[in-house]
PDB file of N, CA and C in Angstrom:
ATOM      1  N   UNK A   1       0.828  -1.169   0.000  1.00  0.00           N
ATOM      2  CA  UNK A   1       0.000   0.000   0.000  1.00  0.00           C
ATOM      3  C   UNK A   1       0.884   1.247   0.000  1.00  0.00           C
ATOM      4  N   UNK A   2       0.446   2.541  -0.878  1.00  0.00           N
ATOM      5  CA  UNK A   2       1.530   3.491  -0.695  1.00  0.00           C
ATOM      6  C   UNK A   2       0.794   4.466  -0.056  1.00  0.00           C
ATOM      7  N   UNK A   3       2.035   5.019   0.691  1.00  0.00           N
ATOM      8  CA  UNK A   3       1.793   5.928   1.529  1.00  0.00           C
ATOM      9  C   UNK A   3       1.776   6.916   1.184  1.00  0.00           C
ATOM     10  N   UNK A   4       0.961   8.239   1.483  1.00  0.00           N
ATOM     11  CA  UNK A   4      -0.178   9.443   0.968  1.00  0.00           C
ATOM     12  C   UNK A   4       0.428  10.334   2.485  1.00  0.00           C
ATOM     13  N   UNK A   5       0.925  11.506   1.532  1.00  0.00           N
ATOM     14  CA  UNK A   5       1.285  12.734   2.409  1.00  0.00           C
ATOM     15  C   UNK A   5       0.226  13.144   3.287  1.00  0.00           C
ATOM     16  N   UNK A   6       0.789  13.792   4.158  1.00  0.00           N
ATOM     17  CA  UNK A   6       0.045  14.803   4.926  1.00  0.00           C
ATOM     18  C   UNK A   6      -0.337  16.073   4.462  1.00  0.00           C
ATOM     19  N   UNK A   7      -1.547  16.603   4.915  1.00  0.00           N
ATOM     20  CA  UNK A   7      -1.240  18.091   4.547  1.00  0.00           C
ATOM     21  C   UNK A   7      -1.030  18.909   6.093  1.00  0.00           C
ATOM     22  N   UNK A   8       0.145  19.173   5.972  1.00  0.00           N
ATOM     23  CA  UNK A   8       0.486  19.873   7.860  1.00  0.00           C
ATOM     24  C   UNK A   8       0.649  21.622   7.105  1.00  0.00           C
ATOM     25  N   UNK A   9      -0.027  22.155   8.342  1.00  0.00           N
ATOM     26  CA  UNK A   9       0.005  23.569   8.148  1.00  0.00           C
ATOM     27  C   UNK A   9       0.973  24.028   9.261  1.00  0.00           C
ATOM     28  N   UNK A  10       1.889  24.491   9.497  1.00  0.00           N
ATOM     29  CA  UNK A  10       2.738  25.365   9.585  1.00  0.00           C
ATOM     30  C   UNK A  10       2.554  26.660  10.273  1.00  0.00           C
ATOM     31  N   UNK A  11       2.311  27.047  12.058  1.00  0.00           N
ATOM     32  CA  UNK A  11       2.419  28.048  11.987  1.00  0.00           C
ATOM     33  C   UNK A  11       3.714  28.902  12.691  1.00  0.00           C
ATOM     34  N   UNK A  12       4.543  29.401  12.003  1.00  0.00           N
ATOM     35  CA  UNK A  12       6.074  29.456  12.895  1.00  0.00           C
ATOM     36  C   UNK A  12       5.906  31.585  12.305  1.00  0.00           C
ATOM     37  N   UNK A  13       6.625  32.108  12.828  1.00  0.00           N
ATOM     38  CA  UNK A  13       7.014  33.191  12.871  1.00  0.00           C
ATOM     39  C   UNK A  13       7.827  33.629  12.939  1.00  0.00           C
ATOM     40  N   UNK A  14       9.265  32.313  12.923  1.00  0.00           N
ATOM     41  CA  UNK A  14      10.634  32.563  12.589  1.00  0.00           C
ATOM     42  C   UNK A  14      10.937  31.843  11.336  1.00  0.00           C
ATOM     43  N   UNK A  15      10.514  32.975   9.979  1.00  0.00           N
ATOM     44  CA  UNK A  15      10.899  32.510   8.860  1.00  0.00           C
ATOM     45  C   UNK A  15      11.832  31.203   8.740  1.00  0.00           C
ATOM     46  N   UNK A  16      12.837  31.593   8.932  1.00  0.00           N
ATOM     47  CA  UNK A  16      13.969  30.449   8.957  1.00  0.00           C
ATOM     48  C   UNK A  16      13.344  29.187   9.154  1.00  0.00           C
ATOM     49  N   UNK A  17      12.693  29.032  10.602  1.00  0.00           N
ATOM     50  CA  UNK A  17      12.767  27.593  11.109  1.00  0.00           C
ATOM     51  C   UNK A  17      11.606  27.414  10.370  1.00  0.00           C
ATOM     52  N   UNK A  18      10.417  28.122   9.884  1.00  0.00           N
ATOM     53  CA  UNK A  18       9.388  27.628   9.384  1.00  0.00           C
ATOM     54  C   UNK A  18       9.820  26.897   7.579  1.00  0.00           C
ATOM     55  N   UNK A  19      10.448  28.110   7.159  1.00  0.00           N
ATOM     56  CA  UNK A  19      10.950  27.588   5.668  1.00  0.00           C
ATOM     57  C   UNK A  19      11.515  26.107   6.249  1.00  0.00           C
ATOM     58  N   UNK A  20      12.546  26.234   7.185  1.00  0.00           N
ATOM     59  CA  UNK A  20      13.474  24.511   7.413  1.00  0.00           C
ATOM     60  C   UNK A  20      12.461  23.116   7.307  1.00  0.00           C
ATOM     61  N   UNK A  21      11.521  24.043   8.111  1.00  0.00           N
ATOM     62  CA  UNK A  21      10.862  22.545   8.253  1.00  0.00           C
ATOM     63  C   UNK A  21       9.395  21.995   7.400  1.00  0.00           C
ATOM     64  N   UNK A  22       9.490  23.082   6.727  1.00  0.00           N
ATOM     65  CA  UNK A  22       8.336  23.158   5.322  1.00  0.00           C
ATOM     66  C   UNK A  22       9.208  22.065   3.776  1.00  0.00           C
ATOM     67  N   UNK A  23      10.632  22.531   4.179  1.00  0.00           N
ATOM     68  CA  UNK A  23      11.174  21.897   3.565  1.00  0.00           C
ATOM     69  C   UNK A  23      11.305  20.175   3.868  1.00  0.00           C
ATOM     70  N   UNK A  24      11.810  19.971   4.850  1.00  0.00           N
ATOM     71  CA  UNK A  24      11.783  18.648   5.794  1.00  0.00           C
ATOM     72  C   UNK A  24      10.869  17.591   5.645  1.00  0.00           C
ATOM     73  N   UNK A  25       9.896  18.301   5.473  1.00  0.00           N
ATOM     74  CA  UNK A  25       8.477  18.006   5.325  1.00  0.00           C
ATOM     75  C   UNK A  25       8.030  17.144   4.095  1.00  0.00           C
ATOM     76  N   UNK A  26       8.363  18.458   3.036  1.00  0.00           N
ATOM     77  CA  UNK A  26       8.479  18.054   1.274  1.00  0.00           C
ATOM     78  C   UNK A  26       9.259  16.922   0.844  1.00  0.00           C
ATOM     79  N   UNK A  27      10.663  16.844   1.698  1.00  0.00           N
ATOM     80  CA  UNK A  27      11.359  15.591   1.293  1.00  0.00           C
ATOM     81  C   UNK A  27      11.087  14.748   1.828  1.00  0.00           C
ATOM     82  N   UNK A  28       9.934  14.061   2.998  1.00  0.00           N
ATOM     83  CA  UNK A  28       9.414  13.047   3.178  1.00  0.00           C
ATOM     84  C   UNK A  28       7.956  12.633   2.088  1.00  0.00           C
ATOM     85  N   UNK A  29       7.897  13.847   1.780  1.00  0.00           N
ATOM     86  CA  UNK A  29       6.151  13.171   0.976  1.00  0.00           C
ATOM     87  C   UNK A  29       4.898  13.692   1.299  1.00  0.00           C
ATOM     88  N   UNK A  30       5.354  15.286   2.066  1.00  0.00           N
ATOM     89  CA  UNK A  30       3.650  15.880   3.084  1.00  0.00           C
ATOM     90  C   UNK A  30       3.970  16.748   2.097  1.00  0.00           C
ATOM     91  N   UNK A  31       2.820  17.328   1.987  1.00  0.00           N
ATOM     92  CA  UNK A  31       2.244  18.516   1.349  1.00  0.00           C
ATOM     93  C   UNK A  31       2.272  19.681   2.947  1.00  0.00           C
ATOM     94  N   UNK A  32       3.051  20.254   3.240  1.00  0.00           N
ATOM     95  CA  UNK A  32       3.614  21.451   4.365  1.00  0.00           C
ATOM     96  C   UNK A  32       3.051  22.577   3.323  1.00  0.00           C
ATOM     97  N   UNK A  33       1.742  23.521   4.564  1.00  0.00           N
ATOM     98  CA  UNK A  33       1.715  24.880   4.333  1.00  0.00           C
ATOM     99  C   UNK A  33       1.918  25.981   5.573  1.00  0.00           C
ATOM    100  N   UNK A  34       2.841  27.026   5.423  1.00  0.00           N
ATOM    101  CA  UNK A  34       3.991  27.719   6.117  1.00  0.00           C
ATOM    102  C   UNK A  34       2.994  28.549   5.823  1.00  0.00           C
ATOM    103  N   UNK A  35       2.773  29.373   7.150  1.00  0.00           N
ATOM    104  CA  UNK A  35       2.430  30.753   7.578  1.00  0.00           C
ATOM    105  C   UNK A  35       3.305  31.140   8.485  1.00  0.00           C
ATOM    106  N   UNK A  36       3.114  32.644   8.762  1.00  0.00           N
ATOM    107  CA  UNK A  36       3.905  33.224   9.634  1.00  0.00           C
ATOM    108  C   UNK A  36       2.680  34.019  11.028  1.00  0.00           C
ATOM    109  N   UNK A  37       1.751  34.389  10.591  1.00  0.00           N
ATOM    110  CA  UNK A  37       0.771  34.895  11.382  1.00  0.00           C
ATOM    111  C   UNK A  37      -0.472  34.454  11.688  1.00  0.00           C
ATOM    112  N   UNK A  38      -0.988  34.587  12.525  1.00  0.00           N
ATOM    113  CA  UNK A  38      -1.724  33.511  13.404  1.00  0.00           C
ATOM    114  C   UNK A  38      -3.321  34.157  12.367  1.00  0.00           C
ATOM    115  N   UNK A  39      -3.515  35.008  12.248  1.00  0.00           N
ATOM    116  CA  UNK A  39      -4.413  35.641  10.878  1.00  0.00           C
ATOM    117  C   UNK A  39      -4.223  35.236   9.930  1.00  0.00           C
ATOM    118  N   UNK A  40      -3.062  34.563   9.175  1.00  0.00           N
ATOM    119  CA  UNK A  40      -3.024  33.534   8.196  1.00  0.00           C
ATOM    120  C   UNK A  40      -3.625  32.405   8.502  1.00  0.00           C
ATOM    121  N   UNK A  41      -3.187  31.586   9.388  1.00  0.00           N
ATOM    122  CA  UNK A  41      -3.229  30.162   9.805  1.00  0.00           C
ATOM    123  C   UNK A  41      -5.146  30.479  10.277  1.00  0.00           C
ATOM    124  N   UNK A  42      -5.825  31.389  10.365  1.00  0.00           N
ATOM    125  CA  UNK A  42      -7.064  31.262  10.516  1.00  0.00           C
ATOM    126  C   UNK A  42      -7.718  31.149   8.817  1.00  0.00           C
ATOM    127  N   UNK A  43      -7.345  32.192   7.923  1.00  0.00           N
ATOM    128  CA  UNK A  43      -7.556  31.920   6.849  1.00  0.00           C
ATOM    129  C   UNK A  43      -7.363  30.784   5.730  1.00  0.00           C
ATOM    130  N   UNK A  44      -6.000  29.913   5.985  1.00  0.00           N
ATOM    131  CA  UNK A  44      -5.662  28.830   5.550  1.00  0.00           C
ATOM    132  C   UNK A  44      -6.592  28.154   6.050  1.00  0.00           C
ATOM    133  N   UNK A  45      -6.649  27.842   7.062  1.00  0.00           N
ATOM    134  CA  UNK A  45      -8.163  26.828   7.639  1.00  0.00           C
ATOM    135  C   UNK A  45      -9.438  26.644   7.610  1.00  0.00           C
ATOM    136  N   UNK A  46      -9.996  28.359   7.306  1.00  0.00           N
ATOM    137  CA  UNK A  46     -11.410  28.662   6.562  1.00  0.00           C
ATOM    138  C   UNK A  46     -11.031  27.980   4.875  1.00  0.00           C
ATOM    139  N   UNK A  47     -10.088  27.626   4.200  1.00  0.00           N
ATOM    140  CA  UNK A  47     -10.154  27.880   2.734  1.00  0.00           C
ATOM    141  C   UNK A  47      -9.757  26.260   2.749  1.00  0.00           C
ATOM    142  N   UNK A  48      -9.277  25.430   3.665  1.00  0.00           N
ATOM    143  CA  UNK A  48      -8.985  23.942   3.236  1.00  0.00           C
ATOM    144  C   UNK A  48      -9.056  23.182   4.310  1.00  0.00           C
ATOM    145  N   UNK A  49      -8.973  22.023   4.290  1.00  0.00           N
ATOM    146  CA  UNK A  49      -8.865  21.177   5.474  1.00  0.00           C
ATOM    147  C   UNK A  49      -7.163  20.786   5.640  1.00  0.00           C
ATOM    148  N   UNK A  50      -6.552  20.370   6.761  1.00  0.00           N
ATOM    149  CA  UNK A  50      -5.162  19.693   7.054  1.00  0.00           C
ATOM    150  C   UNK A  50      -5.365  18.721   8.190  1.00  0.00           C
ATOM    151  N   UNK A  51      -4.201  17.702   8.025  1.00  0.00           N
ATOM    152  CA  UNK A  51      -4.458  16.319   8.048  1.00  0.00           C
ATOM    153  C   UNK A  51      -3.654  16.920  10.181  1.00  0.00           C
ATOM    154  N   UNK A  52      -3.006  17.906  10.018  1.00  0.00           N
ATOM    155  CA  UNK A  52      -1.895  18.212  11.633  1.00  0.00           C
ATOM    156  C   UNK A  52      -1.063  19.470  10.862  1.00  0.00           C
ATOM    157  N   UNK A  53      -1.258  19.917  12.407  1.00  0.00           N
ATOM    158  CA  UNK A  53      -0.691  21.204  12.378  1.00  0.00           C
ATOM    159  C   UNK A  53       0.045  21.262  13.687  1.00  0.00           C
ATOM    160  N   UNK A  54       1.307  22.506  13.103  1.00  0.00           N
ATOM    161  CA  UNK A  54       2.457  22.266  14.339  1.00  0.00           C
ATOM    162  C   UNK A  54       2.162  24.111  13.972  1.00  0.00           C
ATOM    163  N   UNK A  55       2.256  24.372  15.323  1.00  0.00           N
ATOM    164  CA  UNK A  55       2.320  25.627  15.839  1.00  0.00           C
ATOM    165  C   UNK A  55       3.041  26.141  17.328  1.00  0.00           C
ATOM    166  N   UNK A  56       3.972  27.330  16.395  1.00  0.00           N
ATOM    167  CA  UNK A  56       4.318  27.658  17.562  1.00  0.00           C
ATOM    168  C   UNK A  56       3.404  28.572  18.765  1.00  0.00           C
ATOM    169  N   UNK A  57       4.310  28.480  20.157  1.00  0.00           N
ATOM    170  CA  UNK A  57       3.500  28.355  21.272  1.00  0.00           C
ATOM    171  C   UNK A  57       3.484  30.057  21.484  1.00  0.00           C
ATOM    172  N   UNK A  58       4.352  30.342  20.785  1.00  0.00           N
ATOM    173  CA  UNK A  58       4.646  31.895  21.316  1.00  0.00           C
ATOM    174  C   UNK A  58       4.990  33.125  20.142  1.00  0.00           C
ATOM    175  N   UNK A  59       3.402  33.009  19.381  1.00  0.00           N
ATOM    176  CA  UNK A  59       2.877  33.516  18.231  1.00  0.00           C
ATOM    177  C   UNK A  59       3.149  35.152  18.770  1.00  0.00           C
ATOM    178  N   UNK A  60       2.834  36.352  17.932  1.00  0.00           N
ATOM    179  CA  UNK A  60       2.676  37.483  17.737  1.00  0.00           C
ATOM    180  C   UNK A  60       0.932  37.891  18.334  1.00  0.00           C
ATOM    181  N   UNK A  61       0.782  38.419  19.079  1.00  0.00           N
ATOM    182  CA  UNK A  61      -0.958  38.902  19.291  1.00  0.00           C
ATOM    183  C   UNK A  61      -1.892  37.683  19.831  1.00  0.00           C
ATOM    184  N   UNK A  62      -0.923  36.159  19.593  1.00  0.00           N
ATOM    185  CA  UNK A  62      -1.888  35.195  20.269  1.00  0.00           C
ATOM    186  C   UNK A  62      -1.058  33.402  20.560  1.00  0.00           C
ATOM    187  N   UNK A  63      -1.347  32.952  21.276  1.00  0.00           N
ATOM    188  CA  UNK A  63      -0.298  31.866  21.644  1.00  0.00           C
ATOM    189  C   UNK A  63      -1.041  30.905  20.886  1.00  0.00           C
ATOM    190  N   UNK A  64      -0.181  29.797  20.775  1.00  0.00           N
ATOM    191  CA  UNK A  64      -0.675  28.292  20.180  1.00  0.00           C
ATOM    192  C   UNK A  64      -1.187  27.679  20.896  1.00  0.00           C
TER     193      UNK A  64
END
C-alpha cells in the first residue's frame, strides 16, 4: 500500500525555522503549508482542510 502525504500547516514566525521545516516536510512526501501569522493560519483553515498542524506556542498577538 503506498503511503499518501500529509497536509500539515505550519504556523512558525521565525521565517527560517518555518521555511526549514516546510522543507523537511516536502522531502518526506507531506504537502507542508507555512504561515507566519496567526491571521493567516485562521484563513488557511477557513479555505482547506489539514491532516496536523504544528504551531508555535509563542505567536505574535496570540499563543498556540
Amino acid at each position: 500500500m503506498a503511503q499518501v502525504g500529509l497536509k500539515i500547516l505550519i504556523v512558525e514566525d521565525d521565517v527560517s525555522l518555518g521555511e526549514t521545516l516546510r522543507d523537511s516536510l516536502t522531502r518526506k512526501g507531506h504537502f507542508p503549508f507555512h504561515v507566519t501569522k496567526p491571521d493567516d493560519a485562521l484563513q488557511a483553515v477557513m479555505r482547506q482542510t489539514f491532516d496536523v498542524f504544528l504551531i508555535d506556542c509563542l505567536l505574535p498577538n496570540m499563543t498556540g
